[in-house]
C-alpha atoms as a PDB file:
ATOM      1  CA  UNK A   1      26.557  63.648 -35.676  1.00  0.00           C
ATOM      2  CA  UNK A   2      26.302  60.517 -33.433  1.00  0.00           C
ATOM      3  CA  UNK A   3      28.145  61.134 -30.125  1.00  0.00           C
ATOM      4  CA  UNK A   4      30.300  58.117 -29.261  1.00  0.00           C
ATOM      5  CA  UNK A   5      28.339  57.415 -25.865  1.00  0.00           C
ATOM      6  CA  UNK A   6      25.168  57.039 -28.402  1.00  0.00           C
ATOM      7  CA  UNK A   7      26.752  54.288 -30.318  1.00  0.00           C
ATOM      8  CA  UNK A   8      28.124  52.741 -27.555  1.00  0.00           C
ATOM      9  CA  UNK A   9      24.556  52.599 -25.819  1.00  0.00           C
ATOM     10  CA  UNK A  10      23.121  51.327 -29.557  1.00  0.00           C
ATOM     11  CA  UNK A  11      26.186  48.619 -29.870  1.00  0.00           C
ATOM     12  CA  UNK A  12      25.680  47.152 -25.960  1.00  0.00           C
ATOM     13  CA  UNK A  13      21.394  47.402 -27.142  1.00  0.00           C
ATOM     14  CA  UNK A  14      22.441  45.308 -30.174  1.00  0.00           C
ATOM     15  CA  UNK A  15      24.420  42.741 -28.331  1.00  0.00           C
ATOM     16  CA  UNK A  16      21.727  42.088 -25.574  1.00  0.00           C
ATOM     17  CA  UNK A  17      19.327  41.481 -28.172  1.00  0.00           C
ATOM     18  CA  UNK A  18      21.751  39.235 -30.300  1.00  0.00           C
ATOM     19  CA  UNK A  19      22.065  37.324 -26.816  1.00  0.00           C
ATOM     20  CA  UNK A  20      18.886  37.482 -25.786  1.00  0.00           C
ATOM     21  CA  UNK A  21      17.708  35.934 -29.305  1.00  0.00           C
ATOM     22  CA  UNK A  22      20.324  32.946 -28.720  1.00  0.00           C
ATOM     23  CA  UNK A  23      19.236  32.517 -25.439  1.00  0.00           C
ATOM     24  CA  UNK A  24      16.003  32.251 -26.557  1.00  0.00           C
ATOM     25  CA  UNK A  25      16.553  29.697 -29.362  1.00  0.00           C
ATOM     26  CA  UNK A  26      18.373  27.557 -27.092  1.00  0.00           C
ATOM     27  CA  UNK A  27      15.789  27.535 -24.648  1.00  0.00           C
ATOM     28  CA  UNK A  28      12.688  26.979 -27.268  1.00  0.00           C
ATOM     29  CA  UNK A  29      15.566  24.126 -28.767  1.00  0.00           C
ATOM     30  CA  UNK A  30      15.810  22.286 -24.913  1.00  0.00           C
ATOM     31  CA  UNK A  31      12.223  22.796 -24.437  1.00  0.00           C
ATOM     32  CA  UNK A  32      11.455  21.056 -28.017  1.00  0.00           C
ATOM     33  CA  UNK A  33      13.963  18.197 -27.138  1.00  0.00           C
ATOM     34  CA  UNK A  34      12.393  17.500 -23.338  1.00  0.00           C
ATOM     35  CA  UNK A  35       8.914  17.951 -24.773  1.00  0.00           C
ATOM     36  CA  UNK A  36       9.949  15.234 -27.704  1.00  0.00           C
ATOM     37  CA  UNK A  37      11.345  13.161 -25.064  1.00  0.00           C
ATOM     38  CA  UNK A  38       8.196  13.182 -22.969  1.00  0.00           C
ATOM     39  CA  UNK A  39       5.624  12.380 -25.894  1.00  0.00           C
ATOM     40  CA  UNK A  40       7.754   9.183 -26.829  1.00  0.00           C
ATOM     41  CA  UNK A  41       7.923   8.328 -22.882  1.00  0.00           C
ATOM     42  CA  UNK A  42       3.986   8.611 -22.837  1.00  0.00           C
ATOM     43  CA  UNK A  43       3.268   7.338 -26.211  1.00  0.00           C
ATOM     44  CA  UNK A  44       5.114   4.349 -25.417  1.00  0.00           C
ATOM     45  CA  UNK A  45       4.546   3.638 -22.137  1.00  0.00           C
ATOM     46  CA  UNK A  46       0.851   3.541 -22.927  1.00  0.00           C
ATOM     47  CA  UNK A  47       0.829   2.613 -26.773  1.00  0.00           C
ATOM     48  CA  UNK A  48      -1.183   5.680 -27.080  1.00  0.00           C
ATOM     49  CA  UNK A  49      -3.884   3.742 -24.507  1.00  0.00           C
ATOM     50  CA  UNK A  50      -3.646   6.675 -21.862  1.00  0.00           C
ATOM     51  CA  UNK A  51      -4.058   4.206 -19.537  1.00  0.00           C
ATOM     52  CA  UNK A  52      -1.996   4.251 -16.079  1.00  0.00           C
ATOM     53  CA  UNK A  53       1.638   3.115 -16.327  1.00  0.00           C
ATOM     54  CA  UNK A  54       1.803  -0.201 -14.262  1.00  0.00           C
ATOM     55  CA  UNK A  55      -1.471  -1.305 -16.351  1.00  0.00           C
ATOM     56  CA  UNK A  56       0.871  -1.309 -19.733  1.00  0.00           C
ATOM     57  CA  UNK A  57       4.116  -1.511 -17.775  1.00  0.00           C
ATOM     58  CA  UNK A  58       3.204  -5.101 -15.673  1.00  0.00           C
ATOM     59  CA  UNK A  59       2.178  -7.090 -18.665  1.00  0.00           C
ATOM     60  CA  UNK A  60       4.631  -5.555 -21.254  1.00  0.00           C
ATOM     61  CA  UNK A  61       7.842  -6.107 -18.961  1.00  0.00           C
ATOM     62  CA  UNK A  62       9.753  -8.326 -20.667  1.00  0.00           C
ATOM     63  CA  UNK A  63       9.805  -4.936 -23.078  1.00  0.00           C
ATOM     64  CA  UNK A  64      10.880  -2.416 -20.185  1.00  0.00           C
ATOM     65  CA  UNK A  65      14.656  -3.317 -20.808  1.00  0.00           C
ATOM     66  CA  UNK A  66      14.332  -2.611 -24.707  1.00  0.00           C
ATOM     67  CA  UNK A  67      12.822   0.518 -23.916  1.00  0.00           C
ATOM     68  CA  UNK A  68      14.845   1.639 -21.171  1.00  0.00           C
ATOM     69  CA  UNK A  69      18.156   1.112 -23.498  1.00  0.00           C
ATOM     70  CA  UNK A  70      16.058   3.057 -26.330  1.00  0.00           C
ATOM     71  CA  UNK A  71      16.411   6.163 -23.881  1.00  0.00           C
ATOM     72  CA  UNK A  72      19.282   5.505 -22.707  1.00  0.00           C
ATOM     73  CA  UNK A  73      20.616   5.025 -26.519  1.00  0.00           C
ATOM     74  CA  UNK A  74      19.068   8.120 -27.095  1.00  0.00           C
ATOM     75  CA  UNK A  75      20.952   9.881 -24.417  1.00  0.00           C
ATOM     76  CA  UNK A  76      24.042   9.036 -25.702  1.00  0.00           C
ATOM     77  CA  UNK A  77      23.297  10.109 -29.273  1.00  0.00           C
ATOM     78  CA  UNK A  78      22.098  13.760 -28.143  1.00  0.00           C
ATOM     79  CA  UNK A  79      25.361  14.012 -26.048  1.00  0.00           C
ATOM     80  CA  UNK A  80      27.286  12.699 -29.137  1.00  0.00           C
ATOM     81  CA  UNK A  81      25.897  15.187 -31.677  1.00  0.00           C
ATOM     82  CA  UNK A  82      26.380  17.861 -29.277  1.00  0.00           C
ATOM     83  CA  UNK A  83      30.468  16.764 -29.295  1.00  0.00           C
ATOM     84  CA  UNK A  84      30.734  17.081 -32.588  1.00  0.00           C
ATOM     85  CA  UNK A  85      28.257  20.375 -32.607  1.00  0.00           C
ATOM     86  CA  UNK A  86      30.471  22.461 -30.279  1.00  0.00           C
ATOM     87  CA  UNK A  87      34.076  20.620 -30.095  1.00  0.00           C
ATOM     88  CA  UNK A  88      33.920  19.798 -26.548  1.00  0.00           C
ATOM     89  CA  UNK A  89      33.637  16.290 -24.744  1.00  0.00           C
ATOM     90  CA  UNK A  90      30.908  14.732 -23.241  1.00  0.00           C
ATOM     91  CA  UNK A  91      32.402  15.455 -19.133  1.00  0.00           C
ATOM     92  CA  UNK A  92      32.815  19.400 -20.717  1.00  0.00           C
ATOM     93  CA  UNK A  93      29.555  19.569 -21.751  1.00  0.00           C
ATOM     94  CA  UNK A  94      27.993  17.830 -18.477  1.00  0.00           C
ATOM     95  CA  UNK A  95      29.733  20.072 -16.229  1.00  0.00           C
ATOM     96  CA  UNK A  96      28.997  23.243 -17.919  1.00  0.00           C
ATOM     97  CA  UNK A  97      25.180  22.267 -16.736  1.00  0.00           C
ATOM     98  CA  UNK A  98      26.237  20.989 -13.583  1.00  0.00           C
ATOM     99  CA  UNK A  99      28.526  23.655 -12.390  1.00  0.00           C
ATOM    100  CA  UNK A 100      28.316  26.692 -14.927  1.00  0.00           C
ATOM    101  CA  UNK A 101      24.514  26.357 -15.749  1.00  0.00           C
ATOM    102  CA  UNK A 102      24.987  26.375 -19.235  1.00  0.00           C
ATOM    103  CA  UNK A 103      22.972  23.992 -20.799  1.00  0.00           C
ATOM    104  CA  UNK A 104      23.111  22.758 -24.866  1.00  0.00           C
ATOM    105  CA  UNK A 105      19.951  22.067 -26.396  1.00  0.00           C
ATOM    106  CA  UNK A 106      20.816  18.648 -27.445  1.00  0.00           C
ATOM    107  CA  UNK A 107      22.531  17.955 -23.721  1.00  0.00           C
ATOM    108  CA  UNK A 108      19.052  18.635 -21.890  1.00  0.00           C
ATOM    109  CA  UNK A 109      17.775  16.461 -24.598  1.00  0.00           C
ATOM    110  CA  UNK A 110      20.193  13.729 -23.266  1.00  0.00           C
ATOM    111  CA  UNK A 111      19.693  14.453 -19.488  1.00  0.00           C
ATOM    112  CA  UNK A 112      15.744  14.161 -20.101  1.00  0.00           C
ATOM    113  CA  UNK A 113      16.688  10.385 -22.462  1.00  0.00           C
ATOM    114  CA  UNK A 114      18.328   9.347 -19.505  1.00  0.00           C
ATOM    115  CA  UNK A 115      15.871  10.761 -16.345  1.00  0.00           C
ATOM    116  CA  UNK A 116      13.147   9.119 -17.830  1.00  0.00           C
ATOM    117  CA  UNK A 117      15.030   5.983 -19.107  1.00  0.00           C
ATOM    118  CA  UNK A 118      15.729   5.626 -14.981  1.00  0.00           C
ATOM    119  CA  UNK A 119      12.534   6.577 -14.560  1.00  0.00           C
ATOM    120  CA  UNK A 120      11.135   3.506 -16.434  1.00  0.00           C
ATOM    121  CA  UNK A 121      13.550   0.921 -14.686  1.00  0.00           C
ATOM    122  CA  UNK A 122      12.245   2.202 -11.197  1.00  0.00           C
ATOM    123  CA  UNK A 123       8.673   1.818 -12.292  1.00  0.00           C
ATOM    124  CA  UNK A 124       9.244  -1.506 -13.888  1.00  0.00           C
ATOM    125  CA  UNK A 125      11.304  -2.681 -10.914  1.00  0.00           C
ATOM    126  CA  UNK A 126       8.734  -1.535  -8.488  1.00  0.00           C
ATOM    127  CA  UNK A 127       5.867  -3.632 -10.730  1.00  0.00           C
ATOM    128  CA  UNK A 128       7.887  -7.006 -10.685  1.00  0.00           C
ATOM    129  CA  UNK A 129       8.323  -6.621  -6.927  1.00  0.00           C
ATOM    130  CA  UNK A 130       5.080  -5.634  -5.940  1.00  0.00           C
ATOM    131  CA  UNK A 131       2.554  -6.360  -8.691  1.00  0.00           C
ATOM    132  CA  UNK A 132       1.292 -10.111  -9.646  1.00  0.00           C
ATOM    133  CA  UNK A 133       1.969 -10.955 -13.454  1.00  0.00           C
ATOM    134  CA  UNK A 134      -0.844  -9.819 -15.630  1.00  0.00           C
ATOM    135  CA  UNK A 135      -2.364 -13.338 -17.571  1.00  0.00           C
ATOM    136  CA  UNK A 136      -1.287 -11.676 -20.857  1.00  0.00           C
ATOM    137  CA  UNK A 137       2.526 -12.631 -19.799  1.00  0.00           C
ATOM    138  CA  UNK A 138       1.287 -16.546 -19.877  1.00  0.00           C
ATOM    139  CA  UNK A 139       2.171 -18.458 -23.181  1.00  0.00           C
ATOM    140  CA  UNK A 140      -0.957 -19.275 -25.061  1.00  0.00           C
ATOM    141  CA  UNK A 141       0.788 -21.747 -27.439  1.00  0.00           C
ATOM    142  CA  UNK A 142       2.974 -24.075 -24.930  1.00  0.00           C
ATOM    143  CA  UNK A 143       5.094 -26.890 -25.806  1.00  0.00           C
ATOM    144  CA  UNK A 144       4.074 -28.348 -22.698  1.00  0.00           C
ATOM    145  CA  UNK A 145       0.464 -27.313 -21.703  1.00  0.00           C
ATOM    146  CA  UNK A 146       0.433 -28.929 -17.898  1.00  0.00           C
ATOM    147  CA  UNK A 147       3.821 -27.615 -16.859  1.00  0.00           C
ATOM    148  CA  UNK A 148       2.239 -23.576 -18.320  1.00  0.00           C
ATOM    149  CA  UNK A 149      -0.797 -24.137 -16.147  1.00  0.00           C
ATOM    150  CA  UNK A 150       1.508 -25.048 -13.101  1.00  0.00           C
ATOM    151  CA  UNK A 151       3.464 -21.899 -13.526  1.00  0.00           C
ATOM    152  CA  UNK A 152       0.568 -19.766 -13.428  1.00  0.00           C
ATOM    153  CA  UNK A 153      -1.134 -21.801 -10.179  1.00  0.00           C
ATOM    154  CA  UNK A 154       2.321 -21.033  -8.623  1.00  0.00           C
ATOM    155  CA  UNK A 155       2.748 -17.452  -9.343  1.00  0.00           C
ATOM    156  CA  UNK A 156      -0.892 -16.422  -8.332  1.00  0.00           C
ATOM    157  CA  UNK A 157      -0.425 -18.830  -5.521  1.00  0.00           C
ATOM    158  CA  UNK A 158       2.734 -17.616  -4.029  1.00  0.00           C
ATOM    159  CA  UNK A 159       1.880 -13.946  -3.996  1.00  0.00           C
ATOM    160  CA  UNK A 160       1.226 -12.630  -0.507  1.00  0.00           C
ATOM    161  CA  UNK A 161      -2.542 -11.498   0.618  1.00  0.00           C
ATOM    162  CA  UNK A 162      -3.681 -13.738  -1.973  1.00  0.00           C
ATOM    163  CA  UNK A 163      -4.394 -17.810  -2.979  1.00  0.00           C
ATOM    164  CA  UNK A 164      -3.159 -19.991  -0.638  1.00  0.00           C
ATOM    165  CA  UNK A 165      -4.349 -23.639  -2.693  1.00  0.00           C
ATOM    166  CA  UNK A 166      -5.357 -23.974  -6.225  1.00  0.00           C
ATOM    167  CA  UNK A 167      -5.526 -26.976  -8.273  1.00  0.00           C
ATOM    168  CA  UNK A 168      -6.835 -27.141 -12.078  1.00  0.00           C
ATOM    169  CA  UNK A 169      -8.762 -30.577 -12.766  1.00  0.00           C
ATOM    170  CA  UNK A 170      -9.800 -31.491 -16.253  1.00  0.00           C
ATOM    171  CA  UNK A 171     -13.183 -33.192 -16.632  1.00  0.00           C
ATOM    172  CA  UNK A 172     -12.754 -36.762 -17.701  1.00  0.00           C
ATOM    173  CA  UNK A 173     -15.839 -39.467 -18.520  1.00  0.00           C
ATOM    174  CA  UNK A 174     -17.585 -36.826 -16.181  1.00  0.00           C
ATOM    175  CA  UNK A 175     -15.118 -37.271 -13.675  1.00  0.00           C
ATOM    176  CA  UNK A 176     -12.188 -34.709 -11.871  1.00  0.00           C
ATOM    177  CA  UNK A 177      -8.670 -35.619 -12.643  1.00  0.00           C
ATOM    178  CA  UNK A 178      -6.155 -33.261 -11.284  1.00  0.00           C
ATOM    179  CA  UNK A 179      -3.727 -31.817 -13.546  1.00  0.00           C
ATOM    180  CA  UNK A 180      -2.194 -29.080 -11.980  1.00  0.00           C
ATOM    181  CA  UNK A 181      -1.592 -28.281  -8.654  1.00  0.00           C
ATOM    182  CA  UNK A 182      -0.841 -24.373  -6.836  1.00  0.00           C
ATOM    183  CA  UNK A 183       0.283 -23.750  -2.807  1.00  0.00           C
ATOM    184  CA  UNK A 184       1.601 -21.796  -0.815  1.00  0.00           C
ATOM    185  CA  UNK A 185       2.929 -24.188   2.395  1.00  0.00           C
ATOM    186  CA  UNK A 186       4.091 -21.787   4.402  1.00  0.00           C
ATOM    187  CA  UNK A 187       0.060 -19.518   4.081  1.00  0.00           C
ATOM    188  CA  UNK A 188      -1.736 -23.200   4.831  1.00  0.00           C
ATOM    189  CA  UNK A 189       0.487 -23.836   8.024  1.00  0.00           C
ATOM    190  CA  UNK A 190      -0.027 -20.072   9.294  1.00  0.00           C
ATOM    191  CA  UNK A 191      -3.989 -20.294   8.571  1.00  0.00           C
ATOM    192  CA  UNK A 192      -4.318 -23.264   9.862  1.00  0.00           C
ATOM    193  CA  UNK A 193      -2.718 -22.718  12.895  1.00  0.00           C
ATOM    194  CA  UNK A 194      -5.046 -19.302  13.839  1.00  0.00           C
ATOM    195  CA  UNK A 195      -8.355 -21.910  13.087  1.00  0.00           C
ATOM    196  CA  UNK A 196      -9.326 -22.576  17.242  1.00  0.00           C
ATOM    197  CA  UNK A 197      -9.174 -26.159  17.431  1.00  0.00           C
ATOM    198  CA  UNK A 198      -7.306 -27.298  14.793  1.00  0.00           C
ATOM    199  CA  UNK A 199      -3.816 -27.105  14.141  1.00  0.00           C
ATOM    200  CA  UNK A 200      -1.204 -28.068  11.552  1.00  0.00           C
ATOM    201  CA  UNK A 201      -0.844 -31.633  12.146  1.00  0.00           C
ATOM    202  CA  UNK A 202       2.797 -33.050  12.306  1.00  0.00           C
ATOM    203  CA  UNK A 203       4.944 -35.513  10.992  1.00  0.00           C
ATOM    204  CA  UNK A 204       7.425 -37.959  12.783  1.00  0.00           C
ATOM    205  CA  UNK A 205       9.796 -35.182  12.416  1.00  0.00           C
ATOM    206  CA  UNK A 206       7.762 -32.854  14.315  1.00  0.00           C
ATOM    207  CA  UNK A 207       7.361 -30.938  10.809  1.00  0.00           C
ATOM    208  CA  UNK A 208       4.154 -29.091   9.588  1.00  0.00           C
ATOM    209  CA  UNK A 209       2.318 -32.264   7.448  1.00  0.00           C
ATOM    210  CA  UNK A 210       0.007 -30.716   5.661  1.00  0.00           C
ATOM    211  CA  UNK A 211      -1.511 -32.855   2.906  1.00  0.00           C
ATOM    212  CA  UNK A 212      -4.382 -34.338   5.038  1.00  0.00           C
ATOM    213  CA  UNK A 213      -5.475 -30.336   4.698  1.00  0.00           C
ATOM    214  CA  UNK A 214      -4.834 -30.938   1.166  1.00  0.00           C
ATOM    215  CA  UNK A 215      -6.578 -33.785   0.715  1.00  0.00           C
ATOM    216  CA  UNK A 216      -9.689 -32.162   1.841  1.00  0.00           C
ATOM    217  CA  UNK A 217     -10.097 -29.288  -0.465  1.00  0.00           C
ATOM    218  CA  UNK A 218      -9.154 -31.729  -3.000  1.00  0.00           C
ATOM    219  CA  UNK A 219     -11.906 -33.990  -2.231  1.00  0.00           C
ATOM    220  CA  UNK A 220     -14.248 -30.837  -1.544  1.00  0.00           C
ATOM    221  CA  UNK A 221     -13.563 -29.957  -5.292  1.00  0.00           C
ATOM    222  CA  UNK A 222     -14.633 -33.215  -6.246  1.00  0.00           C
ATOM    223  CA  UNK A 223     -17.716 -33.033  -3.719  1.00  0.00           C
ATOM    224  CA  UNK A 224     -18.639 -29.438  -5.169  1.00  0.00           C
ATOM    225  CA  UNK A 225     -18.371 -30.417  -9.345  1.00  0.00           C
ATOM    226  CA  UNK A 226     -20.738 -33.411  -8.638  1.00  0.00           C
ATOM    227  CA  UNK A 227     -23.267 -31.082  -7.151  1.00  0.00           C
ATOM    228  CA  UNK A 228     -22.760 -29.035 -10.317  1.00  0.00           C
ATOM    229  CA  UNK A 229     -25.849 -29.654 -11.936  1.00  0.00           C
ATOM    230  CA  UNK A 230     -27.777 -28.868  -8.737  1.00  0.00           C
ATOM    231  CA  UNK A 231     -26.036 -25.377  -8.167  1.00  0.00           C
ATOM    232  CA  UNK A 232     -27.636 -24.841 -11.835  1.00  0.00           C
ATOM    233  CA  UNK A 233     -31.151 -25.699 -11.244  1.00  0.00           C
ATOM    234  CA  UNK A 234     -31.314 -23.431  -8.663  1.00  0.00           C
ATOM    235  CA  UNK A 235     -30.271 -20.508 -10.757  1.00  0.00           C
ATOM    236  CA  UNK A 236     -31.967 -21.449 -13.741  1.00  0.00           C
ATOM    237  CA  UNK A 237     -35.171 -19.472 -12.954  1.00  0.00           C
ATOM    238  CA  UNK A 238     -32.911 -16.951 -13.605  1.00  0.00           C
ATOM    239  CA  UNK A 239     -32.871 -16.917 -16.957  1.00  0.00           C
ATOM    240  CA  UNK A 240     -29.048 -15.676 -17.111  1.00  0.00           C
ATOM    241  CA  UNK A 241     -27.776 -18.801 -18.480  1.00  0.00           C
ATOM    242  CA  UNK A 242     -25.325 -22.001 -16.950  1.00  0.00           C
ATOM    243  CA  UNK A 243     -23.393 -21.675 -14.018  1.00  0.00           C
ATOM    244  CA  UNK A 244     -20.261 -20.586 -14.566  1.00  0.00           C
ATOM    245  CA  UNK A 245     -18.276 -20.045 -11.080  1.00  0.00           C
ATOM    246  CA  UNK A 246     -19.199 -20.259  -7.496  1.00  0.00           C
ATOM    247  CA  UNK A 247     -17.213 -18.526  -4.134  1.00  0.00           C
ATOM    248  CA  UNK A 248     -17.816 -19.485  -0.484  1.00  0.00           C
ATOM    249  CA  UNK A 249     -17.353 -16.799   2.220  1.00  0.00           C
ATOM    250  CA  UNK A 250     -16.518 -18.902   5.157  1.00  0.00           C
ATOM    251  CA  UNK A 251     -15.876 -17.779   8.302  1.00  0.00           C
ATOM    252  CA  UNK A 252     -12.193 -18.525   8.018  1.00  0.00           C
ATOM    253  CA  UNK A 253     -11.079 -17.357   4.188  1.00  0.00           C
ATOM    254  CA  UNK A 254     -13.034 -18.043   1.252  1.00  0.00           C
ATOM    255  CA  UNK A 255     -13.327 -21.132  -1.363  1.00  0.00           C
ATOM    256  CA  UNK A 256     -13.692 -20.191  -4.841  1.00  0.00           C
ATOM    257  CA  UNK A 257     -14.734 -22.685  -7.836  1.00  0.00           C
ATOM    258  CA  UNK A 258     -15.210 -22.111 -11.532  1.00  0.00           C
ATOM    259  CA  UNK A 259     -15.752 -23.849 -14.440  1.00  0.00           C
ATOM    260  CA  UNK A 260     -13.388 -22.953 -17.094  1.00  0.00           C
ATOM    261  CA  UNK A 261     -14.869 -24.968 -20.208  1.00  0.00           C
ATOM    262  CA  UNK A 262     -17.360 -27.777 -20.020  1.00  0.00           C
ATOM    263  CA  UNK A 263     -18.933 -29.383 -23.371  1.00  0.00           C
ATOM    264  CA  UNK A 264     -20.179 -33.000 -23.838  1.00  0.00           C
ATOM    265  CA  UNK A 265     -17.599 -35.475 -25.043  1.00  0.00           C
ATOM    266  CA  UNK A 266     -18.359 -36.088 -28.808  1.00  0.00           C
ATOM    267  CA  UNK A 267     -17.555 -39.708 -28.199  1.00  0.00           C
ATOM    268  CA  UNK A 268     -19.492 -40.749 -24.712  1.00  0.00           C
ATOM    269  CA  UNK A 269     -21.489 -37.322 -24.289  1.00  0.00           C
ATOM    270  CA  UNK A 270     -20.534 -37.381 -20.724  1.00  0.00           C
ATOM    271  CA  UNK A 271     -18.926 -33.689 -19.600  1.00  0.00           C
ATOM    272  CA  UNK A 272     -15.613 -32.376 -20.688  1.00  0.00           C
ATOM    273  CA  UNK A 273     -13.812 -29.474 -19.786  1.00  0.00           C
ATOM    274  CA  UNK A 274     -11.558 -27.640 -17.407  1.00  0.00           C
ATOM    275  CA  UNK A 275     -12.317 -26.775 -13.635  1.00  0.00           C
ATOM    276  CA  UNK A 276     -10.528 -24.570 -11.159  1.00  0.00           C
ATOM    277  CA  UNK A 277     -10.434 -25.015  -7.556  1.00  0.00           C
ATOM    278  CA  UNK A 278      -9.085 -22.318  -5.681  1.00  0.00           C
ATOM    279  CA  UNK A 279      -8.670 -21.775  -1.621  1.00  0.00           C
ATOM    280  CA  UNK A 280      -7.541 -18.765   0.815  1.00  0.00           C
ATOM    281  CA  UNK A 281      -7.501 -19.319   4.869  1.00  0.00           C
ATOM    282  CA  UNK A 282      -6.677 -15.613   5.512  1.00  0.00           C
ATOM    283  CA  UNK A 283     -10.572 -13.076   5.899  1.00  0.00           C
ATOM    284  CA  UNK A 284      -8.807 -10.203   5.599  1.00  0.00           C
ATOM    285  CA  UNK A 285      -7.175 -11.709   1.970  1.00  0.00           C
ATOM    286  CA  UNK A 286     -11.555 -11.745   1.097  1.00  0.00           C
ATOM    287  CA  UNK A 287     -12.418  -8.465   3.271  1.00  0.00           C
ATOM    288  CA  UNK A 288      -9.799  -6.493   1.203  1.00  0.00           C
ATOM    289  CA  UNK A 289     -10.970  -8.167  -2.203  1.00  0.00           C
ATOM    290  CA  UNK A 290      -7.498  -9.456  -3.094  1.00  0.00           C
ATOM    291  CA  UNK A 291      -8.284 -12.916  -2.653  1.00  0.00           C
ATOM    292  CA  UNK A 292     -10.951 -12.268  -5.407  1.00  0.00           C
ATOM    293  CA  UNK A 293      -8.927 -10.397  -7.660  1.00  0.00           C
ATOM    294  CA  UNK A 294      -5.945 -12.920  -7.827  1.00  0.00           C
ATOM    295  CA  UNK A 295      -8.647 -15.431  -8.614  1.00  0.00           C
ATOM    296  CA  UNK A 296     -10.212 -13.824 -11.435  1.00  0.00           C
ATOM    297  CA  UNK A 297      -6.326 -13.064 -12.464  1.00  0.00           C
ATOM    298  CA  UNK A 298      -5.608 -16.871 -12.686  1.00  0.00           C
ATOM    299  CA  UNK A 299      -8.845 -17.735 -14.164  1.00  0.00           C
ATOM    300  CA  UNK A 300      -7.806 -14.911 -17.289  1.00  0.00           C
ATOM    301  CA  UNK A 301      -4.417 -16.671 -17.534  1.00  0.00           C
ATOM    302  CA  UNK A 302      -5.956 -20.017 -17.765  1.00  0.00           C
ATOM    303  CA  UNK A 303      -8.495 -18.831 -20.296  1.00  0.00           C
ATOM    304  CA  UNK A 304      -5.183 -16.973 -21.754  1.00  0.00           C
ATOM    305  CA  UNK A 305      -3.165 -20.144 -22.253  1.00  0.00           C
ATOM    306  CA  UNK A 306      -6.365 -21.793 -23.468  1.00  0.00           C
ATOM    307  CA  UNK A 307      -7.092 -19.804 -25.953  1.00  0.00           C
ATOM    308  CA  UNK A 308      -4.402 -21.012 -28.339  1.00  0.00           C
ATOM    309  CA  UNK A 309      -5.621 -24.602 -27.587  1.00  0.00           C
ATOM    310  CA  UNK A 310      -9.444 -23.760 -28.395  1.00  0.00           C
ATOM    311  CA  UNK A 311     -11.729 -21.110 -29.559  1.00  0.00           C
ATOM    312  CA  UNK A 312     -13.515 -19.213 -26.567  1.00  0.00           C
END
């Protein structure tokens, strides 16, 4: 016969292992929800590219709103299912994780929604401060093909430890005519105030004029495309094809030129095409590389907006 202390040990045996079981499904439940949440955060940050965030994150961010509002949508709908589930409201079930350290399945579902819907908003924010626009962002089929070319001068332009002057000039009856036109003022007075002997001219005002400056690297674009065809006879015993771009390394900044498109013109044969001028007055913008890299930025988003005008 079973002594009551023996049933009562077998009965408090049973219930620990009827808890422990629960426990356990609730904890493989939250882990299945966080780990679900985490494969759609990856999977969609990268579009299954594995590469880092910012690279999918800076030229998909127009998207980073939809997708932050996807988690956060998904948040909500965890912490709704779970009101209906156990017949208490959303604040109940929140502070029974907060204070009691009880947590539903389907609420740590909703808390990991919502930490890494904030976490994509931070990221996204910290891109569109800090991070040029990639060229993808650029419209390749404009309504007004000059004024897209001036945005993305401007924006490359404007960015800090970067471009201080860029202008695009299409080739005309073998001729440069400037179309578009990139600058950072406030770079070209700075720069060329640190040059020793010359100075920011001024106006009658006494304000920083700076288009004589201007005028020079517009007329040095000019001076370097008509010595185009002797830049490519010197590289021709190459064997590595046309020239395509060139880059000074001056002793103050660096001057970077490259030829975008250039064909004969079907009707006069003389050259037609696209050329980019581009200048920076700052060496450490060309000792750190930058200078170089938001150069060969602009030149993608030029080729980017040019590609639904022509085939590459």
């Amino acid at each position: 016969m079973v002594s009551r202390e023996t049933q009562s040990s077998e009965e408090a045996l049973d219930c620990v292992s009827r808890l422990t079981e629960i426990i356990m499904n609730d904890l493989l439940q939250a882990t299945g929800y966080a780990a679900l949440v985490y494969v759609a955060f990856n999977y969609l940050i990268s579009f299954g590219s594995g590469r880092p965030l910012v690279e999918w994150i800076n030229p998909g961010r127009r998207y980073i709103p939809w997708l932050a509002a996807a988690m956060f949508g998904g948040a909500y709908t965890s912490l709704l299912r779970a009101t209906y589930k156990y017949g208490l409201n959303h604040f109940e079930l929140l502070r029974e994780l907060i204070s009691e350290e009880k947590a539903k399945p389907e609420v740590v579902g909703a808390v990991s929604f919502l930490v890494f819907g904030l976490a994509i908003m931070m990221v996204a924010i910290w891109c569109w401060w800090f991070l040029p626009r990639a060229p993808q962002t650029f419209n390749p089929n404009p309504n007004n093909l000059i004024k897209e070319y001036s945005r993305a001068l401007r924006h490359y332009v404007r960015w800090s430890g970067g471009l201080d002057y860029a202008i695009l000039c299409e080739v005309r009856g073998g001729k440069l005519e400037v179309v578009a036109e990139g600058s950072d003022d406030r770079s070209i007075v700075r720069g060329l105030n640190r040059l020793p002997g010359i100075h920011t001219p001024t106006d009658a005002r006494g304000r920083p004029n700076i288009m004589p400056q201007k005028e020079l690297w517009k007329a040095l674009a000019l001076d370097i495309f008509g010595k185009w065809p002797q830049l490519e006879s010197i590289i021709t015993p190459a064997n590595q094809g046309k020239n395509i771009g060139v880059s000074f390394d001056v002793r103050y900044g660096a001057i970077y030129g490259e030829m975008l498109e250039c064909d004969p013109n079907p009707n006069d044969g003389q050259p037609a095409g696209v050329f980019l001028f581009a200048v920076t007055l700052n060496q450490h913008e060309v000792t750190t590389q930058t200078a170089a890299r938001h150069f060969a930025m602009l030149t993608q988003a030029l080729r980017f907006i040019r590609s639904g005008v022509a085939k590459g």
